[in-house]
C-alpha atoms as a PDB file:
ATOM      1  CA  UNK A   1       0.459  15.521 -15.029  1.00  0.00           C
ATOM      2  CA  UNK A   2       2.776  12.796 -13.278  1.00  0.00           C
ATOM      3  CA  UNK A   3       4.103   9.627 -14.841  1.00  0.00           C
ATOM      4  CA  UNK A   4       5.048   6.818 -12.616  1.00  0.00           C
ATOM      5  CA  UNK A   5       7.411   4.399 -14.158  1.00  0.00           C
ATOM      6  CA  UNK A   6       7.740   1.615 -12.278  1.00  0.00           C
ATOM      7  CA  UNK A   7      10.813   0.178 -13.239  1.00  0.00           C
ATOM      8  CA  UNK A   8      12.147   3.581 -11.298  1.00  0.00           C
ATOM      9  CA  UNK A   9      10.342   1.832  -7.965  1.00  0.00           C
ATOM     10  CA  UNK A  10      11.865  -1.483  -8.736  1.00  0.00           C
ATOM     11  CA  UNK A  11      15.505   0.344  -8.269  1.00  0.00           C
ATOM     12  CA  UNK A  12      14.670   2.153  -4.980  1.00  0.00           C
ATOM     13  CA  UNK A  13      17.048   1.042  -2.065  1.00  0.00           C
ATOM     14  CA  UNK A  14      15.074   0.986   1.638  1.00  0.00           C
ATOM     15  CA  UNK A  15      16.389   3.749   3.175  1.00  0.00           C
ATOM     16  CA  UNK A  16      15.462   1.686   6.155  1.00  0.00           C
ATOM     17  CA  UNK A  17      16.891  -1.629   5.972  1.00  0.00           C
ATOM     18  CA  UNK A  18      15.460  -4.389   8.419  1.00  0.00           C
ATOM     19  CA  UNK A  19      11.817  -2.381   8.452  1.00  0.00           C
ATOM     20  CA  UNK A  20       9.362  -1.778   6.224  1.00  0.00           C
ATOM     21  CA  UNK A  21       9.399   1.493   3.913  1.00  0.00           C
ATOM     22  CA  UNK A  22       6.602   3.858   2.929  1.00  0.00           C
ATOM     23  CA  UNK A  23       7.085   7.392   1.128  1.00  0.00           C
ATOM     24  CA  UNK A  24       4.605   9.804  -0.089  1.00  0.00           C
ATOM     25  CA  UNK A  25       4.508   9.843  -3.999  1.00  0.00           C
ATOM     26  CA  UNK A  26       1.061  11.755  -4.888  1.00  0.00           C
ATOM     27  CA  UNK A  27       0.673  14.836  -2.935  1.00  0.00           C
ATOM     28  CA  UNK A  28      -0.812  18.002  -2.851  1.00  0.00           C
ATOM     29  CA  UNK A  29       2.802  19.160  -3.842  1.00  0.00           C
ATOM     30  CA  UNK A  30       1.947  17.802  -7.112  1.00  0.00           C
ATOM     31  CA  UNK A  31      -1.881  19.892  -7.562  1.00  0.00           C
ATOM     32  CA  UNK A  32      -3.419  16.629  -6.536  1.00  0.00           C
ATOM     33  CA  UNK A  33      -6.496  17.632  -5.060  1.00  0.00           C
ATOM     34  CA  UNK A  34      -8.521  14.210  -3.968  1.00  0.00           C
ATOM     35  CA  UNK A  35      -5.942  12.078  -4.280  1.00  0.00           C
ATOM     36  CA  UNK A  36      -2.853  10.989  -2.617  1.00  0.00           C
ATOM     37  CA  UNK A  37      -0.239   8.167  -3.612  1.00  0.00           C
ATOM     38  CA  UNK A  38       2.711   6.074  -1.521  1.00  0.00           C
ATOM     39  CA  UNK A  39       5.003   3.707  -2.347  1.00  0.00           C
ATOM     40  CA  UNK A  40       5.291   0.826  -0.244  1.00  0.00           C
ATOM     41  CA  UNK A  41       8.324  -2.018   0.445  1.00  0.00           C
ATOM     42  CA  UNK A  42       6.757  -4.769   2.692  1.00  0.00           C
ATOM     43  CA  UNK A  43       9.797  -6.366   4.241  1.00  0.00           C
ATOM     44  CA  UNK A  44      10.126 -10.041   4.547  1.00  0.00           C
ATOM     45  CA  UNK A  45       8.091 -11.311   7.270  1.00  0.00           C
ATOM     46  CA  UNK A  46       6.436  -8.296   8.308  1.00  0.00           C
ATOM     47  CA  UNK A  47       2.860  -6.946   8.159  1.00  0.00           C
ATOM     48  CA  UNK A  48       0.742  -4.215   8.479  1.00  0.00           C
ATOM     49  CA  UNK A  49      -2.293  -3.412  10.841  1.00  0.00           C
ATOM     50  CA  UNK A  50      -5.778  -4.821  10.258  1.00  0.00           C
ATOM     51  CA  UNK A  51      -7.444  -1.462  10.078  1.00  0.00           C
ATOM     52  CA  UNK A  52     -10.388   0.331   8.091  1.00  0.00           C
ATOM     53  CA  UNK A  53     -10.484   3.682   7.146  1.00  0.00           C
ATOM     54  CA  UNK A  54     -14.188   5.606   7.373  1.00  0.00           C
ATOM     55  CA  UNK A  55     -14.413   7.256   3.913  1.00  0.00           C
ATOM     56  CA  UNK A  56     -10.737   7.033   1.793  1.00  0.00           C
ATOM     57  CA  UNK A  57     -11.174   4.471  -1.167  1.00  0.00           C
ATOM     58  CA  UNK A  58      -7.462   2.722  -2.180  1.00  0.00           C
ATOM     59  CA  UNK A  59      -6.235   1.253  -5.509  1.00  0.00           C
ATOM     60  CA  UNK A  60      -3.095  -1.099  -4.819  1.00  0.00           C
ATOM     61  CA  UNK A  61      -0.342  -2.079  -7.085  1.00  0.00           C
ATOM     62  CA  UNK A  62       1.722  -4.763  -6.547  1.00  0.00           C
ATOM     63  CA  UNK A  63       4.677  -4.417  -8.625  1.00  0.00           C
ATOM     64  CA  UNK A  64       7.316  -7.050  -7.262  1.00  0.00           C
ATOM     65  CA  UNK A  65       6.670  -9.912  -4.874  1.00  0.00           C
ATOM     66  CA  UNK A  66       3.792 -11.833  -3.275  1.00  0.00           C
ATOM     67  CA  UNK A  67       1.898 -11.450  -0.344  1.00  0.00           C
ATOM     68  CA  UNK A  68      -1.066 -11.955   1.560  1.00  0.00           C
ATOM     69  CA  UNK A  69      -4.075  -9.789   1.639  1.00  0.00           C
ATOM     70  CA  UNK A  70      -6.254 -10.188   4.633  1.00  0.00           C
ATOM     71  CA  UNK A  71      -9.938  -8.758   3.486  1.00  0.00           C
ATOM     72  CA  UNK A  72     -12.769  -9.120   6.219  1.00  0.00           C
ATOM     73  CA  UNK A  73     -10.645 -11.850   8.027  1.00  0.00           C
ATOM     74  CA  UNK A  74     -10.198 -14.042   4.357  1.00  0.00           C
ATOM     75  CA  UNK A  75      -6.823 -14.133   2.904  1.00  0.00           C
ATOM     76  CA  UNK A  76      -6.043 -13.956  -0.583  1.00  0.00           C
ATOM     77  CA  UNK A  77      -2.518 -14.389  -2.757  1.00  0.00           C
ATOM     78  CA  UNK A  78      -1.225 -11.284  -4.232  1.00  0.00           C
ATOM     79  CA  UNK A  79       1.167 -10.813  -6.574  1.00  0.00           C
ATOM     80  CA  UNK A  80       3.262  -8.512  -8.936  1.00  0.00           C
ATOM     81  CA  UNK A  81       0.757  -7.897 -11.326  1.00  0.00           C
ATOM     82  CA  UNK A  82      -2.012  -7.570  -9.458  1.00  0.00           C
ATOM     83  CA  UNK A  83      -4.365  -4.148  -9.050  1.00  0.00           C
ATOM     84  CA  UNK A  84      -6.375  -4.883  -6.041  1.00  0.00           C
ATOM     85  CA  UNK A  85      -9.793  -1.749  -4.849  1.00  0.00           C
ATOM     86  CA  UNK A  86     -10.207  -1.304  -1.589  1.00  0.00           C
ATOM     87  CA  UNK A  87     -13.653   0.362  -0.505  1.00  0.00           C
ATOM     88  CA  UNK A  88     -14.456   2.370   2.459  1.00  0.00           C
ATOM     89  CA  UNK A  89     -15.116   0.500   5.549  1.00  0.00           C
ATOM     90  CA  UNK A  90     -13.479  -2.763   4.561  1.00  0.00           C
ATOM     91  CA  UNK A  91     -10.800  -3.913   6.732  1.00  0.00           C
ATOM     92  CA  UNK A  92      -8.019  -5.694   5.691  1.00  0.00           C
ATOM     93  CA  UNK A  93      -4.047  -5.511   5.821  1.00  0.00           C
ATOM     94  CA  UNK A  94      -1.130  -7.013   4.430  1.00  0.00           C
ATOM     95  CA  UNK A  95       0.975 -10.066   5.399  1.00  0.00           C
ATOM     96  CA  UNK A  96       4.716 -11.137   4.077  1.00  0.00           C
ATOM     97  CA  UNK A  97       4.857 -14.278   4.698  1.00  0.00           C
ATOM     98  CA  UNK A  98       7.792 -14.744   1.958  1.00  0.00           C
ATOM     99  CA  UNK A  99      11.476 -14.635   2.422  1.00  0.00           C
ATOM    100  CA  UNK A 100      11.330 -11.558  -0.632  1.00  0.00           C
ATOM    101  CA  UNK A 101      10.297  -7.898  -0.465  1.00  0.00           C
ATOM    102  CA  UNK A 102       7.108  -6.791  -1.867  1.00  0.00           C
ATOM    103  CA  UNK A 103       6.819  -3.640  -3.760  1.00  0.00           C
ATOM    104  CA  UNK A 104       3.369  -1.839  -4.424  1.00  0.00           C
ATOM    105  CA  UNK A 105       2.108   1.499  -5.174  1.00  0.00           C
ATOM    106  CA  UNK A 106      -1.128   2.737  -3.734  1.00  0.00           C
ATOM    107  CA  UNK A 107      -3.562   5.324  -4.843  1.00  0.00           C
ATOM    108  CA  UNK A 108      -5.914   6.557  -2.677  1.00  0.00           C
ATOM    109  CA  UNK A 109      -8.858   9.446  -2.224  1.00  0.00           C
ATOM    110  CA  UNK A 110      -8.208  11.825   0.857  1.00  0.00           C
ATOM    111  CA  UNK A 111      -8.783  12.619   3.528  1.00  0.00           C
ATOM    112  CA  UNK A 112      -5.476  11.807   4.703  1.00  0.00           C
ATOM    113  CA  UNK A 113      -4.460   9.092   6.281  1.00  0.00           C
ATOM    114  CA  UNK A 114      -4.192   9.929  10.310  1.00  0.00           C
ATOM    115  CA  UNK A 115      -7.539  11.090   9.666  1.00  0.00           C
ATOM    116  CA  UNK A 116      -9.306   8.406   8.451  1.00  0.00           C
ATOM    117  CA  UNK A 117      -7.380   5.413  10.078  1.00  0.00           C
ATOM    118  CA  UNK A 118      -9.107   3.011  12.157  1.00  0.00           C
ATOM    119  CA  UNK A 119      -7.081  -0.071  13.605  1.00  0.00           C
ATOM    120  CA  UNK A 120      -9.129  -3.373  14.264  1.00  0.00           C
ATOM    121  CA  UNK A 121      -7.989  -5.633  17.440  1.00  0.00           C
END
């Protein structure tokens, strides 16, 4: 068993400052067998690739800040507080448009990432 306690996310410093931070937190390491885990810090003004992936299904967390979530070319208002399911095969990605950090946690089937990633032009 894990336990993720989210006020410890809340008090991580980006190790990068000035880009946008991403670390593995669900891993095999940890006898997870079809499922990994990241935690995310979306920088102000910064977003992520419209992409797909073939089979991976994602749960997302957002734990501090707001955003935008770009599904199928509509956006939609996230916010700390929200748990957003992303299916196979649905593109989307996610825009900080905000002058704050966001802060999520994402939980996710495998295959892994580089494996299943599919960027959309």
């Amino acid at each position: 068993m894990k336990i993720f306690k989210i006020e410890e996310f809340m008090e991580i410093e980006n190790p990068t400052p000035q880009k946008t931070y991403k670390t593995e937190i669900l891993t095999g390491d940890h006898n997870a067998k079809d499922l990994g885990g990241i935690f995310g810090l979306l920088i102000p003004e910064d977003q992520g690739p419209y992409h797909y992936h073939k089979r991976r299904e994602s749960i997302i967390i957002i734990i501090k800040g707001e955003a935008t979530e770009v599904i199928e070319g509509k956006e939609t208002l996230i916010k700390a507080g929200d748990v957003l399911y992303i299916p196979a095969g649905e593109r989307h990605k996610m825009k900080n448009r905000r002058d704050t950090e966001l802060r999520y946690l994402e939980f996710f089937t495998y295959p892994p990432v580089q494996a299943d990633f599919v960027e959309v032009n």
